[in-house]
Structure formats: structure tokens, C-alpha cells
N, C-alpha and C. Protein backbone atom coordinates (compact mmCIF):
# COMPACT_ATOMS: atom_id res chain seq x y z
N UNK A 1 91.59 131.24 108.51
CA UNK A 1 92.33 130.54 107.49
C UNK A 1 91.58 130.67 106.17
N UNK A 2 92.15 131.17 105.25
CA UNK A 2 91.86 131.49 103.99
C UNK A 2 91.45 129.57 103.34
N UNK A 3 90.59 130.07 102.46
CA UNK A 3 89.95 129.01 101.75
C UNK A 3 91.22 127.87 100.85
N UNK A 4 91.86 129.19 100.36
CA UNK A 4 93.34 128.13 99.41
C UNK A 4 93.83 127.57 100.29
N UNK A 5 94.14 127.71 101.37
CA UNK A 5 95.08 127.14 102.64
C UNK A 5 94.27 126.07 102.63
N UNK A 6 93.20 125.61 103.05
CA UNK A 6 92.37 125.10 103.87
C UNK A 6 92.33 123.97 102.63
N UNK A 7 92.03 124.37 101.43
CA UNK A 7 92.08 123.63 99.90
C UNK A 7 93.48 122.58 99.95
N UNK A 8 94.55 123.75 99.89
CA UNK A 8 95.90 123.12 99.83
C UNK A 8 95.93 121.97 100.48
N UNK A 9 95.77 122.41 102.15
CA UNK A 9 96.18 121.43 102.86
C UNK A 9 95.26 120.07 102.88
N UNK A 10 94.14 119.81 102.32
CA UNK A 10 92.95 118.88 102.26
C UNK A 10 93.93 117.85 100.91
N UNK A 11 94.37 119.12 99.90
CA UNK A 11 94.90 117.97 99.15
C UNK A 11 96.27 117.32 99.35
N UNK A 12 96.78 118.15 100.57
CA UNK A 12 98.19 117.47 100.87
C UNK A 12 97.99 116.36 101.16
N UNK A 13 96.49 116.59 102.19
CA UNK A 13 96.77 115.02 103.27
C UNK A 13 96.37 114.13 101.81
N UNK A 14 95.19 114.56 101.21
CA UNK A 14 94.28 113.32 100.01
C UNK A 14 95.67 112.71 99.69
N UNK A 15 96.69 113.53 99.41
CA UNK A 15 98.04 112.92 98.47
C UNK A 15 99.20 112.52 98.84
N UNK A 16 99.15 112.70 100.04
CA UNK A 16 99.63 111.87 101.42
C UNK A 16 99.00 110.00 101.54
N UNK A 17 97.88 110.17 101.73
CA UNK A 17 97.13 109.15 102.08
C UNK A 17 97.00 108.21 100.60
N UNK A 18 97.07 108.84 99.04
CA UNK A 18 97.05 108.02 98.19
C UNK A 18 98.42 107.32 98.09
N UNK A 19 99.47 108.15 98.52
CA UNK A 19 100.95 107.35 97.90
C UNK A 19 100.83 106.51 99.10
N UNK A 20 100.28 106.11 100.33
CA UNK A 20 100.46 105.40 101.31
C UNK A 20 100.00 104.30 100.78
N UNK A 21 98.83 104.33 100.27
CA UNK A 21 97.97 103.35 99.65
C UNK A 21 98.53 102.35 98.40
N UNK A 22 99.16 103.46 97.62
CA UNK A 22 99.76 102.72 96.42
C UNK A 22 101.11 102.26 96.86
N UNK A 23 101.71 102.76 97.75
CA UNK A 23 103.29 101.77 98.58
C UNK A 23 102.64 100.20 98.65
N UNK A 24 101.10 100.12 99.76
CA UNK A 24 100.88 99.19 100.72
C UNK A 24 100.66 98.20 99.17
N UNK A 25 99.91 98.74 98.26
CA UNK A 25 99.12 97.66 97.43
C UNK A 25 100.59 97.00 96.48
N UNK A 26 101.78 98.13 96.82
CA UNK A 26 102.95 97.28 95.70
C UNK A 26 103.61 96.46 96.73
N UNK A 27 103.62 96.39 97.95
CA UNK A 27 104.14 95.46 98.83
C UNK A 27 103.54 94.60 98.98
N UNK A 28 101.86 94.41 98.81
CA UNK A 28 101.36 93.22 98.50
C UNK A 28 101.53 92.41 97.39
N UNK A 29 101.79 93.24 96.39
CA UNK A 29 101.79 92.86 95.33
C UNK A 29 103.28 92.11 94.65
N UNK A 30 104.36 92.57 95.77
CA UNK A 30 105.49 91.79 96.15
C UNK A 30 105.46 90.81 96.52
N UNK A 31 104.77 90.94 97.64
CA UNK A 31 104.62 89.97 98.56
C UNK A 31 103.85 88.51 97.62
N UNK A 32 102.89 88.71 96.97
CA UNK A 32 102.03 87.56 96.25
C UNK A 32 103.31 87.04 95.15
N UNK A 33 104.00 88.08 94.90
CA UNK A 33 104.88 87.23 93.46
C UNK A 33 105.80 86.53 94.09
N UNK A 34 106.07 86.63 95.48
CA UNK A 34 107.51 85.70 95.82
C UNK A 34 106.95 84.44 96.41
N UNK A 35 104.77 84.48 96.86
CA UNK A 35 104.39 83.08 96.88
C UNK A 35 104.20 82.00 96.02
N UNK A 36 103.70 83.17 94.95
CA UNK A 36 103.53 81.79 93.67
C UNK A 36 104.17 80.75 93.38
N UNK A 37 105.73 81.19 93.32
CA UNK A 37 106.42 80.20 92.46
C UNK A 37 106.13 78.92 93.59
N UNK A 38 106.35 78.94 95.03
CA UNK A 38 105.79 77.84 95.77
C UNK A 38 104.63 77.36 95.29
N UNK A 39 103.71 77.38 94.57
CA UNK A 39 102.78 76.84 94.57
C UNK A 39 102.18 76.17 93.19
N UNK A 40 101.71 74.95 93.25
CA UNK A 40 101.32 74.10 92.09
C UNK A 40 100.53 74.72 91.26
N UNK A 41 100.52 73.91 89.91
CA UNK A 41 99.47 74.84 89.06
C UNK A 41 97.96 74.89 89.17
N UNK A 42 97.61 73.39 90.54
CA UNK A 42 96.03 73.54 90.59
C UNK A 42 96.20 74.67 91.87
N UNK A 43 96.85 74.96 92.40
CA UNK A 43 97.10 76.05 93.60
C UNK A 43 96.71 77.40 92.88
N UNK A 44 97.45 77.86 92.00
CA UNK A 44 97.30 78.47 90.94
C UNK A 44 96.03 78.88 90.66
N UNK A 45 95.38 78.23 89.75
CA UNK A 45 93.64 78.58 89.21
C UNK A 45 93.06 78.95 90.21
N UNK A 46 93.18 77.76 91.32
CA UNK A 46 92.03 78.02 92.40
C UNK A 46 92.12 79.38 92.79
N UNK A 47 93.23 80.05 93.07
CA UNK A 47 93.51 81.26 93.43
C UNK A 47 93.14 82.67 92.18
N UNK A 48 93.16 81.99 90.91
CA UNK A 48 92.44 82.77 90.20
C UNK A 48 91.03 82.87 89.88
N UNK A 49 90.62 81.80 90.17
CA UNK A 49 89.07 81.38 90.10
C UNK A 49 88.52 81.73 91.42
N UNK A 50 88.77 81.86 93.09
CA UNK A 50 88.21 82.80 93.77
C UNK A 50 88.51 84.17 94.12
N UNK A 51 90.26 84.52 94.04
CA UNK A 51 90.67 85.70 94.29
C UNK A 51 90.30 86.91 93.23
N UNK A 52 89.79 86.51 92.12
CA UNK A 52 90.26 87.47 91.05
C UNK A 52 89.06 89.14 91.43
N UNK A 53 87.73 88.67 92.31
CA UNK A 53 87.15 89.64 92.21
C UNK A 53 87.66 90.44 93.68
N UNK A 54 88.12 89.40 95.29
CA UNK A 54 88.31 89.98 96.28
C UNK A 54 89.63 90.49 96.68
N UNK A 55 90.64 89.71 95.43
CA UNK A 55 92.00 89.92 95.44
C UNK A 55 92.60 90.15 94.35
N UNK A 56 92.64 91.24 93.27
CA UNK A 56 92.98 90.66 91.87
C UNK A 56 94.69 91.60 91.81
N UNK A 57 95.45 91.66 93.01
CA UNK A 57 96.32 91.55 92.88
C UNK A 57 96.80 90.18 93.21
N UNK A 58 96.23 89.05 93.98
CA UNK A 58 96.75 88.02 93.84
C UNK A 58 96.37 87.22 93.09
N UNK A 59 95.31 87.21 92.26
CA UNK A 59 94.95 86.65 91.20
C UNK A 59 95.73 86.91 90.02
N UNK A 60 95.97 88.28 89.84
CA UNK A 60 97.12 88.91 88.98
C UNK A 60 98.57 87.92 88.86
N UNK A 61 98.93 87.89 90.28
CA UNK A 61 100.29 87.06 90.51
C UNK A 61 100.19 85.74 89.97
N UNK A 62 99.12 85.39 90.72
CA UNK A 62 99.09 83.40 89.82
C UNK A 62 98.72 83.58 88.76
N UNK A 63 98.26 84.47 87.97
CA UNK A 63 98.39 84.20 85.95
C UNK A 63 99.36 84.58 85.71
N UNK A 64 100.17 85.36 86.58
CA UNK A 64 102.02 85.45 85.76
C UNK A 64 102.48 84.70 86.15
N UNK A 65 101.83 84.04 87.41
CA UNK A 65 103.43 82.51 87.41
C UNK A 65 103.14 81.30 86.35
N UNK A 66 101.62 81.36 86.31
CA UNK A 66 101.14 80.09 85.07
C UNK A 66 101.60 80.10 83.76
N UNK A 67 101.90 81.89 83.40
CA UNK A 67 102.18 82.41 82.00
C UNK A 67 103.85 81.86 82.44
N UNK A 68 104.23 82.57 83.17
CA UNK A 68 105.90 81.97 83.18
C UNK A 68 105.78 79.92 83.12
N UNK A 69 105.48 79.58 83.59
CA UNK A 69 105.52 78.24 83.18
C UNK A 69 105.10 77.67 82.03
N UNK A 70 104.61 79.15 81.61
CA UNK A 70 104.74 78.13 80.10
C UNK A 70 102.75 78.48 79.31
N UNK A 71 102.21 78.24 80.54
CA UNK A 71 100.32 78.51 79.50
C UNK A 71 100.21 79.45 79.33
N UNK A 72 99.90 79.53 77.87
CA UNK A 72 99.05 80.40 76.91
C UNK A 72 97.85 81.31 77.76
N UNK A 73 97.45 82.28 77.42
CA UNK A 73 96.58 82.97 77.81
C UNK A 73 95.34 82.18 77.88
N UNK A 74 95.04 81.51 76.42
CA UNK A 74 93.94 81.18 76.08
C UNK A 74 93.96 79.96 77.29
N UNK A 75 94.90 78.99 77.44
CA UNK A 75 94.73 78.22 78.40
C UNK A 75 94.57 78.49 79.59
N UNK A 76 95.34 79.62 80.29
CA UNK A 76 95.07 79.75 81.59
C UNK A 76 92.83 80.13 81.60
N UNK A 77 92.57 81.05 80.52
CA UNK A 77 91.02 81.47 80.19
C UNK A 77 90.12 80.12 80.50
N UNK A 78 90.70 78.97 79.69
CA UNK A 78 89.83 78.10 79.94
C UNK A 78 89.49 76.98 81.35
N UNK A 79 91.45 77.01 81.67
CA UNK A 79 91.10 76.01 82.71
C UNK A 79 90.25 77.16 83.88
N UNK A 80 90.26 78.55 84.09
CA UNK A 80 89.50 79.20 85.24
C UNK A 80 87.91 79.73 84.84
N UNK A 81 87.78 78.97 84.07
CA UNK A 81 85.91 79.51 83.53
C UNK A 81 85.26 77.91 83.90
């Protein structure tokens, strides 16, 4: 098997395996926006104040449901510092 073959097919699977990846992370990322609105605004922070480094697609989600209710950037900044 020639080297381009062997090339090709290494990047089929790499590009195979990335769109799998980026499906799974937008179905999570579904998945977190249809919990928020259930949840209060101290539900909220807390979830931005520990998720943001192990989860920051769900940390992502609770500063857009806080911003949809209404706080300012600068506010959501202060109440999670």
C-alpha cells in the first residue's frame, strides 16, 4: 500500500472521528439548554462557578439563560467571582 493511500485513509478515519465528536458535544450542548430554563438563578452561578473549567459547555448554557432573564454581563461577572 502506497504511502498516499495509507495518508488518505489515516485522515478519513481523523475526520470521521472529529465530526463524531463535534455531533456528541452539540447534543450536549442541546441537551444543557433545554435544562436551564428549569433551574433558579442561584442554580445557575453555582453551575457557572464550578462547571466553567470541567464543563464550559454547561457553564456556557447557564450564562445564556441568566443573560435571557435579563443580567447584564457585568452582573452575571460579578455574582460568579
Amino acid at each position: 500500500m502506497s504511502f498516499w493511500k495509507k495518508a488518505g485513509e489515516l485522515a478519513l478515519k481523523t475526520g470521521s472521528y472529529a465530526l463524531k465528536e463535534v455531533k456528541a458535544a452539540s447534543e450536549r450542548s442541546a441537551q444543557y439548554n433545554e435544562e436551564m430554563p428549569d433551574k433558579n438563578d442561584d442554580e445557575l452561578i453555582r453551575i457557572i462557578k464550578k462547571e466553567k473549567n470541567s464543563s464550559p459547555l454547561k457553564a456556557s448554557a447557564a450564562y445564556k439563560e441568566l443573560k435571557n432573564r435579563g443580567y447584564e454581563a457585568e452582573d452575571i461577572k460579578t455574582l460568579t467571582t
